[in-house]
Protein backbone atom coordinates (compact mmCIF):
# COMPACT_ATOMS: atom_id res chain seq x y z
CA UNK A 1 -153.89 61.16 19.30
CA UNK A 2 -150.89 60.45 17.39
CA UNK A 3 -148.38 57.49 17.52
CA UNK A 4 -144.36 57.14 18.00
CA UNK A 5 -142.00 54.65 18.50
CA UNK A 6 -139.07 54.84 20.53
CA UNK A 7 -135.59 54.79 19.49
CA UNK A 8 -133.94 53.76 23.12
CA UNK A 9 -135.71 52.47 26.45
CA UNK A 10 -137.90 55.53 26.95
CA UNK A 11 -140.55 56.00 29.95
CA UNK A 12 -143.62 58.24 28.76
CA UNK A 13 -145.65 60.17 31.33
CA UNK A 14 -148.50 61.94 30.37
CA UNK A 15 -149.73 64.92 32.81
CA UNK A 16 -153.61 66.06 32.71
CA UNK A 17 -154.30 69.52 32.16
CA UNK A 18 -154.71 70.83 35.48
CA UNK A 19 -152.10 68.80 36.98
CA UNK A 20 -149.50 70.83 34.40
CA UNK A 21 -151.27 73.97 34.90
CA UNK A 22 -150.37 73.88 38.49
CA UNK A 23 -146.69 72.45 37.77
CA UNK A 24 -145.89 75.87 35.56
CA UNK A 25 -147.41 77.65 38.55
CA UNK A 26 -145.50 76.36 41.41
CA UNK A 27 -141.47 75.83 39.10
CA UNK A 28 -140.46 78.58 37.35
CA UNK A 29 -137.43 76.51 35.83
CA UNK A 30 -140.58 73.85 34.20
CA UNK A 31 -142.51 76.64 33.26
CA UNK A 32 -139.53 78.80 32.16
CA UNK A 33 -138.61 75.62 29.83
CA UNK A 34 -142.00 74.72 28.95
CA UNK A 35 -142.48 78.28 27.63
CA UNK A 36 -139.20 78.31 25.61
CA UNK A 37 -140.40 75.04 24.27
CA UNK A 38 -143.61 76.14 23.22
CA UNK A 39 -142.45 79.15 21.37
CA UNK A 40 -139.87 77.51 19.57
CA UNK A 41 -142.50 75.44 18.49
CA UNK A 42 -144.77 77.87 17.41
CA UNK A 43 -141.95 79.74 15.01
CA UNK A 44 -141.65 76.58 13.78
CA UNK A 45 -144.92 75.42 12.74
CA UNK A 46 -145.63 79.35 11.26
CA UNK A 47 -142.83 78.72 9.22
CA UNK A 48 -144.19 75.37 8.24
CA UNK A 49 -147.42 77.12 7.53
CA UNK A 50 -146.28 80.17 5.67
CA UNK A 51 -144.41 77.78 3.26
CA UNK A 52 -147.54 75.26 3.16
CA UNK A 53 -145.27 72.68 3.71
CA UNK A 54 -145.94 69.02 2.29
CA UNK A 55 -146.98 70.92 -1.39
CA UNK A 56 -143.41 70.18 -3.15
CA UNK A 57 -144.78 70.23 -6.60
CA UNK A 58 -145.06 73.92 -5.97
CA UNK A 59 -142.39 76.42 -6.53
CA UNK A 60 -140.66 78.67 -4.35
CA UNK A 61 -142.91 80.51 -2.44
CA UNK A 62 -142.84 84.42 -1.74
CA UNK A 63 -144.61 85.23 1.46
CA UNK A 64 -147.09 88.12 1.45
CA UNK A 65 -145.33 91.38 2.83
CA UNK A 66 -145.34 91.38 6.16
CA UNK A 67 -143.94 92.99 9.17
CA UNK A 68 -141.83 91.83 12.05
CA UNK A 69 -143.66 93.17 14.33
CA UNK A 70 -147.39 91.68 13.18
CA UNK A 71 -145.00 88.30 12.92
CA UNK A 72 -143.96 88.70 15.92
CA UNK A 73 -147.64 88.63 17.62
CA UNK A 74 -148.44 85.92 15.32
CA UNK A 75 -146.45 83.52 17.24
CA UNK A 76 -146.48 84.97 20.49
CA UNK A 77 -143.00 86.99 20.67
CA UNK A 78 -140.67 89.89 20.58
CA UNK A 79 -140.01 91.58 17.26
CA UNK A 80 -136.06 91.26 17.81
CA UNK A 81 -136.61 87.53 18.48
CA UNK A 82 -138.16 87.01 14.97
CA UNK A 83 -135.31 88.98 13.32
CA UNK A 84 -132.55 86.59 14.93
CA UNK A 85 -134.56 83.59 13.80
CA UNK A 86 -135.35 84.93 9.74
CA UNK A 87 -131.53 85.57 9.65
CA UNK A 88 -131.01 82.23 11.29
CA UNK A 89 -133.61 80.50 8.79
CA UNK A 90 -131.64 82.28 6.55
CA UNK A 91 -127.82 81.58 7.14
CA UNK A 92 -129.66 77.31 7.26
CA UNK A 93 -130.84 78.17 3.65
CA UNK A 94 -134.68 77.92 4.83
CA UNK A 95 -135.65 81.06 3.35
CA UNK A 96 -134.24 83.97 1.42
CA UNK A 97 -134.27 87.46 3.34
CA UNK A 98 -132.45 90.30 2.54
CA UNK A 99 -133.36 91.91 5.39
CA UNK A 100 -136.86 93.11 4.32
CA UNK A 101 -140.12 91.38 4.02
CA UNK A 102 -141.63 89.61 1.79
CA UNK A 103 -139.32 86.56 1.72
CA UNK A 104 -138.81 83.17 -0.21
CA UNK A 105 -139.16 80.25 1.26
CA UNK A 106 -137.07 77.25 -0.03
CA UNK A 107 -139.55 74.77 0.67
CA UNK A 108 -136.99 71.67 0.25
CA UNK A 109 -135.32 71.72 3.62
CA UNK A 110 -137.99 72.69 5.14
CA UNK A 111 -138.35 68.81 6.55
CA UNK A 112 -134.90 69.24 8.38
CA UNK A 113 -136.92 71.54 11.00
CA UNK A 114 -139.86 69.28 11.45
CA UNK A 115 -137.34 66.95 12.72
CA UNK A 116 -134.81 69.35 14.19
């Protein structure tokens, strides 16, 4: 379990498994929003991984080739949804991508999405 600290008067409520299971099964909005959520997350943390963030001393990295599509079921997603993020991560200065796979990750802002 990990530890935060609030930035404003916050009130945290923590929902057991089951209880959320049933939540995403009876609100589509929740569930539509938790889902969104999650995936965002995931492309995030693949990126994170793929660029082995937290190793600064090491150069640019160039990620193995690759295809959209095999990316794509990585994180749990469409193939056109990982093309609008790479050129997104791209236009942010994340990575460079002309297009075609492999890519270079800049590792340096890399941080910005953790927080993001």
């Amino acid at each position: 379990m990990g530890s935060a600290t609030a930035i404003a008067r916050s009130t945290i409520l923590l929902v057991g498994k089951k209880k959320m299971v049933a939540l995403l099964h009876q609100q589509r909005a929740m569930s539509d929003r938790f889902i969104s959520h999650m995936l965002t997350r995931n492309i995030r943390i693949t990126l994170l991984l793929l660029a082995r963030y937290g190793k600064q001393d090491k150069p640019v990295r160039v990620v193995p080739r690759i295809s959209q599509e095999t990316l794509a079921e990585m994180i749990g997603t469409t193939r056109s949804r990982v093309n609008f993020f790479l050129n997104k991560f791209k236009k942010l200065g994340f990575i460079e991508y002309d297009g075609e796979l492999p890519l270079k990750i800049n590792s340096s802002p890399l941080s910005v999405v953790l927080h993001d």
